[in-house]
Protein backbone atom coordinates (compact mmCIF):
# COMPACT_ATOMS: atom_id res chain seq x y z
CA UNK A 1 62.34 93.95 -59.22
CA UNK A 2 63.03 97.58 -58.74
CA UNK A 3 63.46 99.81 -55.67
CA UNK A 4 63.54 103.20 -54.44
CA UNK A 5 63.82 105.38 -51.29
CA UNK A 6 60.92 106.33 -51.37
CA UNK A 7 57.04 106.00 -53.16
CA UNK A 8 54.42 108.52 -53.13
CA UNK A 9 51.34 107.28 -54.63
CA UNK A 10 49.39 110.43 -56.17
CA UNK A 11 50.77 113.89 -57.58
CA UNK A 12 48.67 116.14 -56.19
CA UNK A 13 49.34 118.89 -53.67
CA UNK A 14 50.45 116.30 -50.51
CA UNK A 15 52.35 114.11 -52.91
CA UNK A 16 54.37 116.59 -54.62
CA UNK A 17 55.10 118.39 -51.68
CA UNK A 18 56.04 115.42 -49.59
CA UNK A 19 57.93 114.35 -53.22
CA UNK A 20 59.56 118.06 -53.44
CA UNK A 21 60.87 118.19 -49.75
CA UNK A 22 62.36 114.45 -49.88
CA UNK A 23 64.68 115.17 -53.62
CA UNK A 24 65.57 118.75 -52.06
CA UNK A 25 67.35 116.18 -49.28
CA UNK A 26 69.07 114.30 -51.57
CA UNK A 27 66.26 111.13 -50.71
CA UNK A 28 65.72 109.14 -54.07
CA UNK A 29 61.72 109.12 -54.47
CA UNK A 30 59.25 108.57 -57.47
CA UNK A 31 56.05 110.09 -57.43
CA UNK A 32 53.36 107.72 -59.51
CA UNK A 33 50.05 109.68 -60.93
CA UNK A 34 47.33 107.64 -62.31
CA UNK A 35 45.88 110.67 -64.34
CA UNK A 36 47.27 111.71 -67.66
CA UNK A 37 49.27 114.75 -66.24
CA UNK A 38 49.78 115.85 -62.14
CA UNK A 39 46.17 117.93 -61.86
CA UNK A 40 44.30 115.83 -64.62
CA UNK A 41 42.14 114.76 -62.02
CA UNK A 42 42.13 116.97 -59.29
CA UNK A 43 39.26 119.42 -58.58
CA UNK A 44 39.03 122.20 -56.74
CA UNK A 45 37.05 125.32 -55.92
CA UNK A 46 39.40 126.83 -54.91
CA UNK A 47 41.38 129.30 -53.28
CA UNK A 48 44.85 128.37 -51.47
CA UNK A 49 45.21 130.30 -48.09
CA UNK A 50 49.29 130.97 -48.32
CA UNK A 51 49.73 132.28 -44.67
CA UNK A 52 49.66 129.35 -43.07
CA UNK A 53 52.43 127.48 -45.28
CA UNK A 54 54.44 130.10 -46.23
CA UNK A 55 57.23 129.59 -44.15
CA UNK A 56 56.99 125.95 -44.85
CA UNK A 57 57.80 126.24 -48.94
CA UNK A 58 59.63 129.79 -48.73
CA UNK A 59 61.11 129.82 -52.06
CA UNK A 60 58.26 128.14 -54.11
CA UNK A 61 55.84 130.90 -54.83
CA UNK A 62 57.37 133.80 -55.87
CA UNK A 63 56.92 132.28 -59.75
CA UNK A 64 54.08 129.86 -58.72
CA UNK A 65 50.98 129.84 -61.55
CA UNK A 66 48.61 131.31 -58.92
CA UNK A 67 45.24 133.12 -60.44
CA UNK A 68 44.50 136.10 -58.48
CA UNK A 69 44.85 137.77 -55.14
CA UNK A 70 41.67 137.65 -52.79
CA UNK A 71 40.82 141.03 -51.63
CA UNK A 72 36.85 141.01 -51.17
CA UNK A 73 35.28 138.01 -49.14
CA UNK A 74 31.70 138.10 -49.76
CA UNK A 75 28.55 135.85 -48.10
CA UNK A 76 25.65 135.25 -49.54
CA UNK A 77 22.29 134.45 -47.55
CA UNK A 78 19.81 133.03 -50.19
CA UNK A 79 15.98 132.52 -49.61
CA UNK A 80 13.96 131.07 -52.80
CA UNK A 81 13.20 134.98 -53.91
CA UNK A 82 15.43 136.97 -52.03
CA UNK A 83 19.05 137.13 -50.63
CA UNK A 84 21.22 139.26 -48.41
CA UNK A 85 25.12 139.62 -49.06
CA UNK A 86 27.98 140.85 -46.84
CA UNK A 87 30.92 141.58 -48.16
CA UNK A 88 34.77 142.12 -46.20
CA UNK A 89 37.21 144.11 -47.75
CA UNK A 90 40.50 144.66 -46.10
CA UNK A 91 43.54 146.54 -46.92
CA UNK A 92 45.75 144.41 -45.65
CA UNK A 93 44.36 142.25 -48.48
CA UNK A 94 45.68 144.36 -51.08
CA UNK A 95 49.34 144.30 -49.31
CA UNK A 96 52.04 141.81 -50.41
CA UNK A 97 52.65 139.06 -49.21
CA UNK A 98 48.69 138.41 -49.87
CA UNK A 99 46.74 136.12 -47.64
CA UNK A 100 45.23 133.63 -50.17
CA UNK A 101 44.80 133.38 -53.78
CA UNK A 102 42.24 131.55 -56.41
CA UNK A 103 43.94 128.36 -58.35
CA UNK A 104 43.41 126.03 -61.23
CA UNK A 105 44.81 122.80 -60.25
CA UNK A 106 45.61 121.64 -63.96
CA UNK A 107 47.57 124.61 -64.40
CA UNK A 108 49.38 124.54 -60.92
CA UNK A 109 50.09 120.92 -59.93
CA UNK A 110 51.77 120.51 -63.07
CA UNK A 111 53.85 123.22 -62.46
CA UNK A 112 54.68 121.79 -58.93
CA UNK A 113 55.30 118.51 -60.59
CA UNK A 114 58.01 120.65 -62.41
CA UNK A 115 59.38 121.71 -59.32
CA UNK A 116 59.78 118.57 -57.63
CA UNK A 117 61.37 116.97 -60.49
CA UNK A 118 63.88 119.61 -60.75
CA UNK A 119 64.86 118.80 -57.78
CA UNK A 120 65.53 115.16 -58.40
CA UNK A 121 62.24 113.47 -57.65
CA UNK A 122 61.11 111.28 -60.84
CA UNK A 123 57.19 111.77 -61.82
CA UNK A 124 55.44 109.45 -64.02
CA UNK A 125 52.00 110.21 -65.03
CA UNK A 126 49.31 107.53 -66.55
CA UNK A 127 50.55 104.89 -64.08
CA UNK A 128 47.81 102.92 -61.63
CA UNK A 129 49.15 101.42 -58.70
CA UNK A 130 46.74 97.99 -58.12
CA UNK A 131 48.55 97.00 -54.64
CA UNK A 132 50.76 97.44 -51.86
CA UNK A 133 53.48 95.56 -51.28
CA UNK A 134 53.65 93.81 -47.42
CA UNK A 135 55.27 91.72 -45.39
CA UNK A 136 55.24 90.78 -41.76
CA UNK A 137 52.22 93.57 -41.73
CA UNK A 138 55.14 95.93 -43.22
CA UNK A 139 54.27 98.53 -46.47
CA UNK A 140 57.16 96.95 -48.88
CA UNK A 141 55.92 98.81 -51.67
CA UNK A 142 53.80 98.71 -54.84
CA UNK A 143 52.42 96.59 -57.66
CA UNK A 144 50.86 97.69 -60.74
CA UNK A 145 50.20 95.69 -63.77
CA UNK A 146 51.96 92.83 -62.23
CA UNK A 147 55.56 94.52 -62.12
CA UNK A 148 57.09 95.52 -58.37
CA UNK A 149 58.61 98.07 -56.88
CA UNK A 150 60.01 98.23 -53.45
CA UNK A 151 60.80 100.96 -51.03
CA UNK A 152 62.02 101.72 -47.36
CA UNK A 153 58.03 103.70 -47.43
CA UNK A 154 55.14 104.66 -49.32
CA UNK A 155 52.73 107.63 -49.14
CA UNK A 156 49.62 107.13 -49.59
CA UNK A 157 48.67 110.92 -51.23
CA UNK A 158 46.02 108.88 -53.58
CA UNK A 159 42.84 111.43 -52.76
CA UNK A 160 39.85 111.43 -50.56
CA UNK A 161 38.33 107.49 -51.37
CA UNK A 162 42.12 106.29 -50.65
CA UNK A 163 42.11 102.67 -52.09
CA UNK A 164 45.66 102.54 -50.34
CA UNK A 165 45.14 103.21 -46.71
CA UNK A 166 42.13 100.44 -46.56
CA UNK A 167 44.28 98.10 -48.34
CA UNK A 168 47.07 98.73 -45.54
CA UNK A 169 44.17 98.82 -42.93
CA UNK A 170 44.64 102.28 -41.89
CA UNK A 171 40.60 103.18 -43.42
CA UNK A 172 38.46 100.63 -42.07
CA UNK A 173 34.60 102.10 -42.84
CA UNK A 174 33.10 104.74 -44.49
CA UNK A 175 29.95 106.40 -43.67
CA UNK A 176 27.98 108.62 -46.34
CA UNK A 177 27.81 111.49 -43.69
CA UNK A 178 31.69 112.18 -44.09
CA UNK A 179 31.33 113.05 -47.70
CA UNK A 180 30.32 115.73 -50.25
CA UNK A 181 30.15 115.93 -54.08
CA UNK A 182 31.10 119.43 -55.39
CA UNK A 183 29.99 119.60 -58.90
CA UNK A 184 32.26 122.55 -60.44
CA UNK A 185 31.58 124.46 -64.09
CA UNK A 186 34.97 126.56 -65.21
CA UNK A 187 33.26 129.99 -67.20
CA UNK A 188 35.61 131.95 -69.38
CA UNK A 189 35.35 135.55 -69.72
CA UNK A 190 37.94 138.16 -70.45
CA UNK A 191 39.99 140.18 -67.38
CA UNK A 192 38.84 143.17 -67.93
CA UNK A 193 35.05 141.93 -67.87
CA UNK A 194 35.83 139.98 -64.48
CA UNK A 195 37.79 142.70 -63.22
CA UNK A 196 34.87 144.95 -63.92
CA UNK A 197 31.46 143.06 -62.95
CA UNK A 198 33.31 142.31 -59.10
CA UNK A 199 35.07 145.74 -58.70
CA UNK A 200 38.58 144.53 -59.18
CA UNK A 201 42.26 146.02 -60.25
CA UNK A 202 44.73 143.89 -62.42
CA UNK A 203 45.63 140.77 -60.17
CA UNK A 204 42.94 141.32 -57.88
CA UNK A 205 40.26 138.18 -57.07
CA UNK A 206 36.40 137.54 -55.02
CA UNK A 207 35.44 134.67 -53.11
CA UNK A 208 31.80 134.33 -52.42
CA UNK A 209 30.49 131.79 -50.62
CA UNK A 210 26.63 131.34 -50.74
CA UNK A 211 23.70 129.11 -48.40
CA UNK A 212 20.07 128.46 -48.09
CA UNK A 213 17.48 127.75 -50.41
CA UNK A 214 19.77 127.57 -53.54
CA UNK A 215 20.33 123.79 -52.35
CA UNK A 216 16.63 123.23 -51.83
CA UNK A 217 16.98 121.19 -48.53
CA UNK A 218 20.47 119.47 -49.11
CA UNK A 219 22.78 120.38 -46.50
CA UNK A 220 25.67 122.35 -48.67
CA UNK A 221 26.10 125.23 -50.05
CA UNK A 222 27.68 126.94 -53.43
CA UNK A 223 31.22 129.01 -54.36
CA UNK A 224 32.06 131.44 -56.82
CA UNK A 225 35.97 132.31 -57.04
CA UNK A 226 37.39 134.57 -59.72
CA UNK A 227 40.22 133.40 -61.85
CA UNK A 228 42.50 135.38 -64.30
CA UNK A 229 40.08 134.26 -67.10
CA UNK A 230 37.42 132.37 -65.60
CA UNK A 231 35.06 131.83 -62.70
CA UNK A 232 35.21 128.96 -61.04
CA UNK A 233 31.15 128.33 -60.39
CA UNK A 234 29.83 125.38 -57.87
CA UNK A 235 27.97 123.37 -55.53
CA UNK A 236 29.40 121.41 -52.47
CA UNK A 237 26.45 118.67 -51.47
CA UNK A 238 26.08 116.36 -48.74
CA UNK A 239 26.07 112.63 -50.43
CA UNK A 240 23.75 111.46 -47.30
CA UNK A 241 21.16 113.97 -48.40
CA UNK A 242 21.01 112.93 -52.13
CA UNK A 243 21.07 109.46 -50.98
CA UNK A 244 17.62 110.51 -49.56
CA UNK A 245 19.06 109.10 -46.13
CA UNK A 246 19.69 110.76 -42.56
CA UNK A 247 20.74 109.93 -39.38
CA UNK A 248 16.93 111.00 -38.03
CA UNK A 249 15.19 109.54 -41.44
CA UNK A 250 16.89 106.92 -42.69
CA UNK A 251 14.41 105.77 -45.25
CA UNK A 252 13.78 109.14 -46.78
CA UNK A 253 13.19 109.54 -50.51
CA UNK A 254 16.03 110.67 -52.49
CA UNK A 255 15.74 114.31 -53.99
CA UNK A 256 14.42 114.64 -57.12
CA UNK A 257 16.86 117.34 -58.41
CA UNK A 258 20.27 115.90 -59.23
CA UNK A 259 23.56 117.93 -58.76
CA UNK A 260 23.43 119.08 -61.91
CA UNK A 261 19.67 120.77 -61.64
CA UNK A 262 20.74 122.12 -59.24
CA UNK A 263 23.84 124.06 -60.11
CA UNK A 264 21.73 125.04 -63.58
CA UNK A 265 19.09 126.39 -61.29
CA UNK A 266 21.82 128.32 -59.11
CA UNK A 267 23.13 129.89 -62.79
CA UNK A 268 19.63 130.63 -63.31
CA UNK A 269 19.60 133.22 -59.93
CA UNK A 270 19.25 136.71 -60.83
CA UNK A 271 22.25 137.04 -57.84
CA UNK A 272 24.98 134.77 -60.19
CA UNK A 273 23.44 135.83 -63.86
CA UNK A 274 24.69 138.97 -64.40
CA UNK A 275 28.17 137.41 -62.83
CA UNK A 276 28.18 134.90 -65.97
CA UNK A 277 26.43 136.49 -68.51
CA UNK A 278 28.33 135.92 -71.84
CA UNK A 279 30.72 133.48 -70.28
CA UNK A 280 31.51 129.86 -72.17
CA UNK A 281 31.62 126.92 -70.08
CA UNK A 282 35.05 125.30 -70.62
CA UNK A 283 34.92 122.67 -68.25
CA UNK A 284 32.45 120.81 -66.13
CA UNK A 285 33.87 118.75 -62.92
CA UNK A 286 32.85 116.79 -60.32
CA UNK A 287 34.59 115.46 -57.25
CA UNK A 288 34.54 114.15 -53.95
CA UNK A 289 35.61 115.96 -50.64
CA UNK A 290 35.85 114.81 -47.31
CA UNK A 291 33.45 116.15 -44.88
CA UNK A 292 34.04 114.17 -41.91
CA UNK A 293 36.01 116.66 -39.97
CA UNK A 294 38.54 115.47 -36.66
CA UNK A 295 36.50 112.64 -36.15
CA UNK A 296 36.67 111.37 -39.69
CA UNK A 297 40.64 111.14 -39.77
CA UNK A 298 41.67 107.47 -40.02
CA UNK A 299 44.59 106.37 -38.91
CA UNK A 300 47.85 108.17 -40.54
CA UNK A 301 50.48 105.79 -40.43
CA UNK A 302 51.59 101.92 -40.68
CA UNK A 303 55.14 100.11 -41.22
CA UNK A 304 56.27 101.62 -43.78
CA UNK A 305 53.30 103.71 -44.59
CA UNK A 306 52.20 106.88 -44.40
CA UNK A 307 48.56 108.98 -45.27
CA UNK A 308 48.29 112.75 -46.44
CA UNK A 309 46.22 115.39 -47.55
CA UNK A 310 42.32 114.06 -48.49
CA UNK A 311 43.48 110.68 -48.15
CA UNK A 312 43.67 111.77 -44.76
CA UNK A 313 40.76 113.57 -44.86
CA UNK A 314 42.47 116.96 -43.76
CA UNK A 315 39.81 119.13 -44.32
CA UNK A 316 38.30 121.97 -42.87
CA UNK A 317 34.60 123.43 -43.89
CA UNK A 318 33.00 126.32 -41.47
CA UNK A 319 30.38 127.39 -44.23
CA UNK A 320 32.34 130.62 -44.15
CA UNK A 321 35.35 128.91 -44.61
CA UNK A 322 36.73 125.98 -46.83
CA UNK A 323 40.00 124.66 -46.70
CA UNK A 324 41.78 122.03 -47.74
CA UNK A 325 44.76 123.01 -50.03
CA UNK A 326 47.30 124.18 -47.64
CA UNK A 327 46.46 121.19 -45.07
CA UNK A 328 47.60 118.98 -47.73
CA UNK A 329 50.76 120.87 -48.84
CA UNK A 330 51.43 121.00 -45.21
CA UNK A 331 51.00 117.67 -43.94
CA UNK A 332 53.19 116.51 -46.97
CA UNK A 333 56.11 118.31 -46.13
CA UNK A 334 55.40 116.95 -42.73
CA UNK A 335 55.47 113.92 -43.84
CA UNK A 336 58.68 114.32 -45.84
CA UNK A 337 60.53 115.52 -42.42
CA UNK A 338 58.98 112.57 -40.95
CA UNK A 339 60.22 110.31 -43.46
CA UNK A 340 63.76 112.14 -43.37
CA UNK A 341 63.68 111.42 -39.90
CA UNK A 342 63.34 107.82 -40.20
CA UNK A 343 65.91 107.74 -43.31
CA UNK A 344 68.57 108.88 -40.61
CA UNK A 345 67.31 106.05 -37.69
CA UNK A 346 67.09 103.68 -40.46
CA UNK A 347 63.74 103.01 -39.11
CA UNK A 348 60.25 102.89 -40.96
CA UNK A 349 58.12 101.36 -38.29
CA UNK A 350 55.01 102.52 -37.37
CA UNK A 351 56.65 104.13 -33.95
CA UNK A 352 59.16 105.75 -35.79
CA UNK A 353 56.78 107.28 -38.41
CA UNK A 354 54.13 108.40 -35.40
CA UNK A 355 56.51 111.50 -35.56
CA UNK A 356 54.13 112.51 -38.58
């Protein structure tokens, strides 16, 4: 029987930041990441919005793997023939520190992952976590493969279908309407050409968001974010709708275009074509996202438990703006202070953890 400080259970953004904040205090914590590396399985659009989490992470980013700068915001208004974009540019965009920039999540949470272990936290990567630990209705820690380990707390920072907070009882239901599949393809093409075809200098990056007809009734809509060498091309769709099922027709016919037909036929726009042309697909993706919004958060923390990032369904999408990334690098380091807070009490109960 082993045991630690501390257990996160996922190494994505909210687990290695709650992971990173702990070791910086001197708390012992291991961070355990089913996939094959930290980022292996994460997916995201995606663009990071910095401003908000700056202050909380000051000396991480100076030397962070970010992609490009965002300096053009553009919307795009589709009708089956036709389409209307607007496009924001801003100086202040183009002024250091910049506001938000595009990311690859295999490149940059194993970076992070770096981080956090040089800073004492211990990261182990292939490694499925089967249970929790409990006692007395207390989070005692985790099981996998039959072998224990214990710890004062665990984070659940296992993604958006969080097997961990239902198994603690923090997740009781889950309703269709809450969710989304994004279905991402990752285009190469050199700098110069992307820098080119969106009007761009060196480090500079788009986002452009687009609605209407491109989803052909699905509520959803599609994202195109520049990288240093690659778009990042893709659909965000409501699961409800391609269930065919909806809160005023609940026996509706599913769709008969898939995800896939879909972002093919998107490609296939004469708005996105000349974007792409000549590009190789490296990498096709699909993931879940939580949709849910306020309403949708379940329950955060337990003895000895505590949820972040998608797990806890901290998400926010406007249409005009998605977000997601810095909610989850910010509610782990809250988390971590939380956790900190407790270490000093030598308390882990629920009431003590509510400071979360």
């Amino acid at each position: 029987m082993e045991k630690v400080e501390f257990v996160v259970i996922g190494a994505g953004l909210s687990g290695l930041a709650t992971a990173l904040v702990l070791a910086e205090a001197g708390a012992e914590v291991l961070v355990v990441e089913r996939g094959d590396y930290p980022g292996s399985k994460n997916v995201t659009g995606g663009r990071l919005y910095l401003d908000p989490i700056r202050s909380y992470l000051p000396d991480l980013w100076k030397d962070a793997p970010l992609e490009r700068h965002v300096v053009k915001e553009r919307l795009t208004m589709m009708a089956p023939k036709s389409s209307i974009t607007v496009e924001l540019s801003n100086e202040r965009f183009r002024l250091p520190p910049y506001p938000s920039y595009t990311l690859l999540h295999a490149t940059f949470d194993r970076w992070f992952a770096d981080q956090a272990s040089a800073r004492g936290a211990m990261v182990i990567s292939g490694y499925k976590v089967d249970d929790l630990l409990q006692k007395d209705g207390k989070v005692t820690g985790i099981v996998s493969s039959g072998d224990e380990i214990h710890a004062n707390a665990v984070v659940a920072a296992d993604g958006v279908l969080s097997f961990m907070a239902e198994k603690a009882g923090l997740q009781k239901s889950r309703a269709a309407k809450n969710y989304a599949v994004a279905t991402k393809e990752l285009i190469e093409l050199p700098p110069h050409v992307i820098q080119d075809r969106f009007g761009l200098e060196n480090d500079e990056g788009a986002a452009q968001l687009f609605f209407g007809s491109l989803t052909q009734g699905i509520h959803g809509g599609g994202f195109l974010y520049t990288n240093q060498e690659s778009l990042s091309l893709g659909l965000v769709l409501a699961i409800q709708d391609l269930m065919g099922k909806s809160d005023s027709n609940p026996v509706e016919e599913p769709p008969s275009l898939s995800p896939n037909d879909l972002l093919e036929a998107f490609k296939d726009r004469s708005e996105i074509r000349p974007l792409i042309a000549d590009g190789h697909v490296v990498e096709y993706s699909a993931h879940i996202i939580p949709e849910g919004g306020f309403r949708a958060i379940p329950r955060l923390v337990t003895d000895g438990m505590l949820v972040v990032g998608d797990a806890a369904g901290f998400t926010l999408n406007m249409g005009v703006t998605v977000r997601g990334m810095d909610f989850a690098l910010a509610s782990g380091v809250m988390a971590a202070r939380a956790l900190l807070r407790a270490r000093e009490q030598a308390d882990f109960s629920s009431a003590s953890l509510s400071y979360y």
